[in-house]
PDB file of N, CA and C in Angstrom:
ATOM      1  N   UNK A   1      30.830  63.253  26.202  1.00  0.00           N
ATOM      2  CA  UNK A   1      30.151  62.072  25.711  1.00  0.00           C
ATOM      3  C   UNK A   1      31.060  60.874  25.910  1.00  0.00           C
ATOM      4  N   UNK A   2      29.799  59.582  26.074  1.00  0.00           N
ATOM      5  CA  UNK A   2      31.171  58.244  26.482  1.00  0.00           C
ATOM      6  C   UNK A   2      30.853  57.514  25.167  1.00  0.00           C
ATOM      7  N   UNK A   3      31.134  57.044  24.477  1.00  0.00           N
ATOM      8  CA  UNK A   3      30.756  55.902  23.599  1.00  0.00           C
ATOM      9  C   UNK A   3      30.949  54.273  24.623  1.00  0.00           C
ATOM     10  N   UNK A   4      30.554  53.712  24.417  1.00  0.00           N
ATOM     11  CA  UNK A   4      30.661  52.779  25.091  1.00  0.00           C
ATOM     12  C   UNK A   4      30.268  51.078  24.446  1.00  0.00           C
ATOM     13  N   UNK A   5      31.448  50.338  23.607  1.00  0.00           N
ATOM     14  CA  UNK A   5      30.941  49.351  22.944  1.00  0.00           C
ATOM     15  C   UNK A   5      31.614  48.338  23.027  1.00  0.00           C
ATOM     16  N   UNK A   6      30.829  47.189  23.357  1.00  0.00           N
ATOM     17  CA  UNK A   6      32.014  46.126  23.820  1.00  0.00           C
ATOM     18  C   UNK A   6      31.308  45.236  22.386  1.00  0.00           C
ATOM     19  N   UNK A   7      32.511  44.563  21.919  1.00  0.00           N
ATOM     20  CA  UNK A   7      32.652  43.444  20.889  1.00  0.00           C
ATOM     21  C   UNK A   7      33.375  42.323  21.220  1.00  0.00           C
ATOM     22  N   UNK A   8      32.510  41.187  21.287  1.00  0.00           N
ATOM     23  CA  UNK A   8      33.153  39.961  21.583  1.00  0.00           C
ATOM     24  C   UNK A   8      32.849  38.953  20.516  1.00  0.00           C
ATOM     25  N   UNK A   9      34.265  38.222  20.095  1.00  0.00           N
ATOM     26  CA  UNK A   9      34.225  37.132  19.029  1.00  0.00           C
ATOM     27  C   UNK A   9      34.475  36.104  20.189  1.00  0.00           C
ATOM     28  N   UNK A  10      33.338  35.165  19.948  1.00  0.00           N
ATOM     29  CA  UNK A  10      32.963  33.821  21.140  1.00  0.00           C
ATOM     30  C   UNK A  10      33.642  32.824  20.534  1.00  0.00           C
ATOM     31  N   UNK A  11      34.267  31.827  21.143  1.00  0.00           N
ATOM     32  CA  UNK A  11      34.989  30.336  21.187  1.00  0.00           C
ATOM     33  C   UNK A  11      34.117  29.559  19.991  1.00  0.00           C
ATOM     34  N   UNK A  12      34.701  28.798  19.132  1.00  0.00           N
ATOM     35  CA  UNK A  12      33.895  27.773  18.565  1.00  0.00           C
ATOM     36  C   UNK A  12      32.903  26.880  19.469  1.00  0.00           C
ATOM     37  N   UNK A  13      31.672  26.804  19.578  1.00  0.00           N
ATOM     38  CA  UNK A  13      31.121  26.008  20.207  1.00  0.00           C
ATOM     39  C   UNK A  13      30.024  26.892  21.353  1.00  0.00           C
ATOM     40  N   UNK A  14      29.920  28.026  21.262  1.00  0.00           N
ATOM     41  CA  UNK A  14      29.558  28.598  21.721  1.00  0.00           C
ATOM     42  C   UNK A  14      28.594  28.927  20.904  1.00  0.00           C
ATOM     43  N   UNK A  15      26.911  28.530  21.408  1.00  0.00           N
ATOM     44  CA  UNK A  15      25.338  28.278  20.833  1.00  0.00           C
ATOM     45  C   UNK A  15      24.808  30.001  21.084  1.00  0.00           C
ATOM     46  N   UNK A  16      23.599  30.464  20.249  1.00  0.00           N
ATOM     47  CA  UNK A  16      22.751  31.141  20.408  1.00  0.00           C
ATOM     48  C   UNK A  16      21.850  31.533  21.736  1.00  0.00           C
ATOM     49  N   UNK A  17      21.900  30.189  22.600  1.00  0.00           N
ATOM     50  CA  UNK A  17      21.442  30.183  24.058  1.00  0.00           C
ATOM     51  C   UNK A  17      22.246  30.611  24.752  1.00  0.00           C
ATOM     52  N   UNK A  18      23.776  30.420  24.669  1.00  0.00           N
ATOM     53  CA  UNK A  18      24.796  30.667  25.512  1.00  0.00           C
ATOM     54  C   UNK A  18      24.705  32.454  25.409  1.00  0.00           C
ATOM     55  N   UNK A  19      24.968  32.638  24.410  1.00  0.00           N
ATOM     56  CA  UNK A  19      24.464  34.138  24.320  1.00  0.00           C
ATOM     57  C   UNK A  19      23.710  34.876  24.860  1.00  0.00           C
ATOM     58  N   UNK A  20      22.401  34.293  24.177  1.00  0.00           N
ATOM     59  CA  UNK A  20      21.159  34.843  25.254  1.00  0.00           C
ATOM     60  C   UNK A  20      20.994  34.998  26.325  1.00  0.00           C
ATOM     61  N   UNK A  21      21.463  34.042  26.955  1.00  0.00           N
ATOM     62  CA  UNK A  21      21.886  33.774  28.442  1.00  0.00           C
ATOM     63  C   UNK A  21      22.554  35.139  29.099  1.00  0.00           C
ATOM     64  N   UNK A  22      23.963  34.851  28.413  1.00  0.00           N
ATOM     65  CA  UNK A  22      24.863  35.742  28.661  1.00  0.00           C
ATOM     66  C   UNK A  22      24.060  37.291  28.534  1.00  0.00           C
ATOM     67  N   UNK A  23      23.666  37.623  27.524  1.00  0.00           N
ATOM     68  CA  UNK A  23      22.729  39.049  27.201  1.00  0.00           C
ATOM     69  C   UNK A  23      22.065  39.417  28.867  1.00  0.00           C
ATOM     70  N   UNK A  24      20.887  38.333  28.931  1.00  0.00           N
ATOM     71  CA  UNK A  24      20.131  38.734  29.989  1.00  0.00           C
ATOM     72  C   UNK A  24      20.675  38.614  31.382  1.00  0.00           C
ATOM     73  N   UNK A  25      21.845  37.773  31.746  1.00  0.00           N
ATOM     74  CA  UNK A  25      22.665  38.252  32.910  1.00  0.00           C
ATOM     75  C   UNK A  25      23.267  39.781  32.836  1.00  0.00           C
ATOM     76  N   UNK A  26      23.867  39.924  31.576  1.00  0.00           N
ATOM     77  CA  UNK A  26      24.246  40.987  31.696  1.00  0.00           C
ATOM     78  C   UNK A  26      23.570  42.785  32.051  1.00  0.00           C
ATOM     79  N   UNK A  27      22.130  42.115  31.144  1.00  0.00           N
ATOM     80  CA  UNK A  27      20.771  43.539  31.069  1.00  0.00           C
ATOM     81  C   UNK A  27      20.356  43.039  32.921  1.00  0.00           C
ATOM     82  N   UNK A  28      20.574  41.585  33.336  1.00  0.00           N
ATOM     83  CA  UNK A  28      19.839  42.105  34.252  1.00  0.00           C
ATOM     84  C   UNK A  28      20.779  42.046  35.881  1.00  0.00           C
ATOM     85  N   UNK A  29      22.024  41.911  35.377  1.00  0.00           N
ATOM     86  CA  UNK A  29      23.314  42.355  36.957  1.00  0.00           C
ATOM     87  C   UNK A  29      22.712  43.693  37.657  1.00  0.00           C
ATOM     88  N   UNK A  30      22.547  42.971  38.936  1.00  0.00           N
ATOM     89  CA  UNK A  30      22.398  44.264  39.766  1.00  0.00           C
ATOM     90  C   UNK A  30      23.355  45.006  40.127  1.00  0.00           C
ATOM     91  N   UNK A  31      24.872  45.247  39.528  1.00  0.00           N
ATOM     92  CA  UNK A  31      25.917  45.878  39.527  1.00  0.00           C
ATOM     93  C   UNK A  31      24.933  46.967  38.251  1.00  0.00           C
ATOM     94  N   UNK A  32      24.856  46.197  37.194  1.00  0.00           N
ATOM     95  CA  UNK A  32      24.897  47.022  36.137  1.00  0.00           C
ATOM     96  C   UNK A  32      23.495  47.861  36.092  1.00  0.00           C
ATOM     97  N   UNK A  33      22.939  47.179  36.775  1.00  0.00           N
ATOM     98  CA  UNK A  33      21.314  48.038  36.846  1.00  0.00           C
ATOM     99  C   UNK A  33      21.694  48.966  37.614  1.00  0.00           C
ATOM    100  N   UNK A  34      22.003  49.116  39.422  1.00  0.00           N
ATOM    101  CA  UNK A  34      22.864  50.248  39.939  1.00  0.00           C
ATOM    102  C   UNK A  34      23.231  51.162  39.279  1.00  0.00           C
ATOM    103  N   UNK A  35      24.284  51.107  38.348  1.00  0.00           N
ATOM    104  CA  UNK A  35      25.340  51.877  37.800  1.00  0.00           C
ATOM    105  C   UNK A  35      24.289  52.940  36.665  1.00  0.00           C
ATOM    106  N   UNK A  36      23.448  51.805  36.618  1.00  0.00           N
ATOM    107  CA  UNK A  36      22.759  52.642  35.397  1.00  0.00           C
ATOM    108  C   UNK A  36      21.786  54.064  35.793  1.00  0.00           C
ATOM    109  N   UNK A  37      21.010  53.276  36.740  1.00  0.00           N
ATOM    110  CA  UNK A  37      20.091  53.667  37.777  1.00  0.00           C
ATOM    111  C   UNK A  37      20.612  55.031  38.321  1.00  0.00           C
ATOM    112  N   UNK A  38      21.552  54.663  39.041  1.00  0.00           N
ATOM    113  CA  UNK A  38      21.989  55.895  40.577  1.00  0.00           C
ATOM    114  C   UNK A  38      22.634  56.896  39.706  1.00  0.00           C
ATOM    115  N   UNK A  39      23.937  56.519  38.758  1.00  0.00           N
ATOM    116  CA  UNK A  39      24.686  57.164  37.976  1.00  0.00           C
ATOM    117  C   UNK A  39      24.411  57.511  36.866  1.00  0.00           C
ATOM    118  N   UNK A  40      24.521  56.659  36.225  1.00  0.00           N
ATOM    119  CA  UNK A  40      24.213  57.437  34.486  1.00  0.00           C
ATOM    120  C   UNK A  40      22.832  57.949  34.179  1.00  0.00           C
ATOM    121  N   UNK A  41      21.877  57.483  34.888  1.00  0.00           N
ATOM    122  CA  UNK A  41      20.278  58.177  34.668  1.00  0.00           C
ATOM    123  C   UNK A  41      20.638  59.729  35.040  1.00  0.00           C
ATOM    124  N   UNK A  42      21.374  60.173  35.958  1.00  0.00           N
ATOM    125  CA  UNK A  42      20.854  61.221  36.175  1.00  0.00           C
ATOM    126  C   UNK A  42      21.587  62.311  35.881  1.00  0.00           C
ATOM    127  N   UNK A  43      22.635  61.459  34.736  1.00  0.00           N
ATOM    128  CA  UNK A  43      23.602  62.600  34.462  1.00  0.00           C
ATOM    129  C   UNK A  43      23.507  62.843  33.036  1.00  0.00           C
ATOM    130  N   UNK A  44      22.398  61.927  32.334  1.00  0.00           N
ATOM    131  CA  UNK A  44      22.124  61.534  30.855  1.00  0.00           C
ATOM    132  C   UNK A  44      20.779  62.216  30.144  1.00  0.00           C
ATOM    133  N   UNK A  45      21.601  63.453  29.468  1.00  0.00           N
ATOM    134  CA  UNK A  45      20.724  63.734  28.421  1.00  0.00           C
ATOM    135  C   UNK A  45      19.484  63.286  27.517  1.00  0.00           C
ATOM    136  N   UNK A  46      21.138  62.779  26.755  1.00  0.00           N
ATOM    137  CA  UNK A  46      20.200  61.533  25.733  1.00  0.00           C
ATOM    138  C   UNK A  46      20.862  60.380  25.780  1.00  0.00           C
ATOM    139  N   UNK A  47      20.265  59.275  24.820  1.00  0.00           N
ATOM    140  CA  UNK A  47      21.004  58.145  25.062  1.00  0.00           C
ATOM    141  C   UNK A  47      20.378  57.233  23.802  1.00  0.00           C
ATOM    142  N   UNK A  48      21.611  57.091  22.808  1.00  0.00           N
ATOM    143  CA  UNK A  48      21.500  56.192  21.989  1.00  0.00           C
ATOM    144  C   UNK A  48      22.281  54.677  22.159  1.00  0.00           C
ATOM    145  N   UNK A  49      21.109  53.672  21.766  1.00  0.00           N
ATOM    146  CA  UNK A  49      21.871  52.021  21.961  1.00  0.00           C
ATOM    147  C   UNK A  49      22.280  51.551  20.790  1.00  0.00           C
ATOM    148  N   UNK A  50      23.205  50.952  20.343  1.00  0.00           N
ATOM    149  CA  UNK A  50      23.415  50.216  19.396  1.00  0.00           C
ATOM    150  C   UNK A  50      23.631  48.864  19.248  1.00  0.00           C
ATOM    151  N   UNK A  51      22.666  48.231  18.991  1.00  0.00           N
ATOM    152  CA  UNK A  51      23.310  46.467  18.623  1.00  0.00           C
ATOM    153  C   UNK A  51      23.161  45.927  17.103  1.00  0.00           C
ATOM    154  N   UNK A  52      23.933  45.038  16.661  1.00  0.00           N
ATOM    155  CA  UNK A  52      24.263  44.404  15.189  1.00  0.00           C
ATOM    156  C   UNK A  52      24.885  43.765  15.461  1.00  0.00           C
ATOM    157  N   UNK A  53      24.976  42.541  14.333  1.00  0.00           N
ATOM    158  CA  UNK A  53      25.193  41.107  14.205  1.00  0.00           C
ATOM    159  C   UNK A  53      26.298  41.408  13.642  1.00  0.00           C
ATOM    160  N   UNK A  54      27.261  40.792  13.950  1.00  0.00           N
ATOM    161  CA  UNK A  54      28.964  40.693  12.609  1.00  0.00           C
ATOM    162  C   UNK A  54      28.886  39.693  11.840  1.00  0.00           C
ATOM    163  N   UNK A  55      29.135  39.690  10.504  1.00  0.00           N
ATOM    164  CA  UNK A  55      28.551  38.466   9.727  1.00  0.00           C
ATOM    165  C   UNK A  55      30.049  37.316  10.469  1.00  0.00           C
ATOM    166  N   UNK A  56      29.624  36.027  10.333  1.00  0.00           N
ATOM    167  CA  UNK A  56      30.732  35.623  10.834  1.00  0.00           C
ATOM    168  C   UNK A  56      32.145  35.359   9.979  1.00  0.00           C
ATOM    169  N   UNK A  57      31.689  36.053   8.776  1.00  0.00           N
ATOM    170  CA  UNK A  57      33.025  36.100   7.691  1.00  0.00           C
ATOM    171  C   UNK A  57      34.072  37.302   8.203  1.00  0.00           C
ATOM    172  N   UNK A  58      33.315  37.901   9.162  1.00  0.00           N
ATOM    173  CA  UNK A  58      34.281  39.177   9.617  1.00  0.00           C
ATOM    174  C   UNK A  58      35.396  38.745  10.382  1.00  0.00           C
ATOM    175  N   UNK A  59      36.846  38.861   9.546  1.00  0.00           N
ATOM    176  CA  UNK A  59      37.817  38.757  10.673  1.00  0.00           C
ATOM    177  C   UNK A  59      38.796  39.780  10.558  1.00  0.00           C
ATOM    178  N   UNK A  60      38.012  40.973  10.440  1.00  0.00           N
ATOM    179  CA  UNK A  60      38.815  42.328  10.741  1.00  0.00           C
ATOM    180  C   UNK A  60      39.398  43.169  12.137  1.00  0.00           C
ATOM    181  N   UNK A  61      38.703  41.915  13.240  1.00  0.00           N
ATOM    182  CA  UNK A  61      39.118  42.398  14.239  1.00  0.00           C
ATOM    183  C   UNK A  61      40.346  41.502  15.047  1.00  0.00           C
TER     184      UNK A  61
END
């Protein structure tokens, strides 16, 4: 099994659009669609996603 979780704390000034943005380049890179596609589809059981908000009082990381 891979776990696989990236966490990023963004720059002051950095909007809800910038994000979004960022999200859907990322869901839609044809690197990452590939990778998903050719490789991990066909080697993948199951497959759980996880996303959640960090309150922004969190500075445990």
């Amino acid at each position: 099994m891979i776990a696989h979780v990236v966490i990023w704390t963004f720059r002051p000034g950095v909007t809800p659009a910038d994000v979004d943005a960022l999200v859907g380049e990322l869901r839609d890179h044809p690197g990452h669609q590939r990778i998903a596609t050719e490789i991990l589809a066909p080697m993948t059981a199951t497959r759980i996603a996880v996303q959640f908000e960090v309150p922004p009082t969190f500075v445990g990381l």
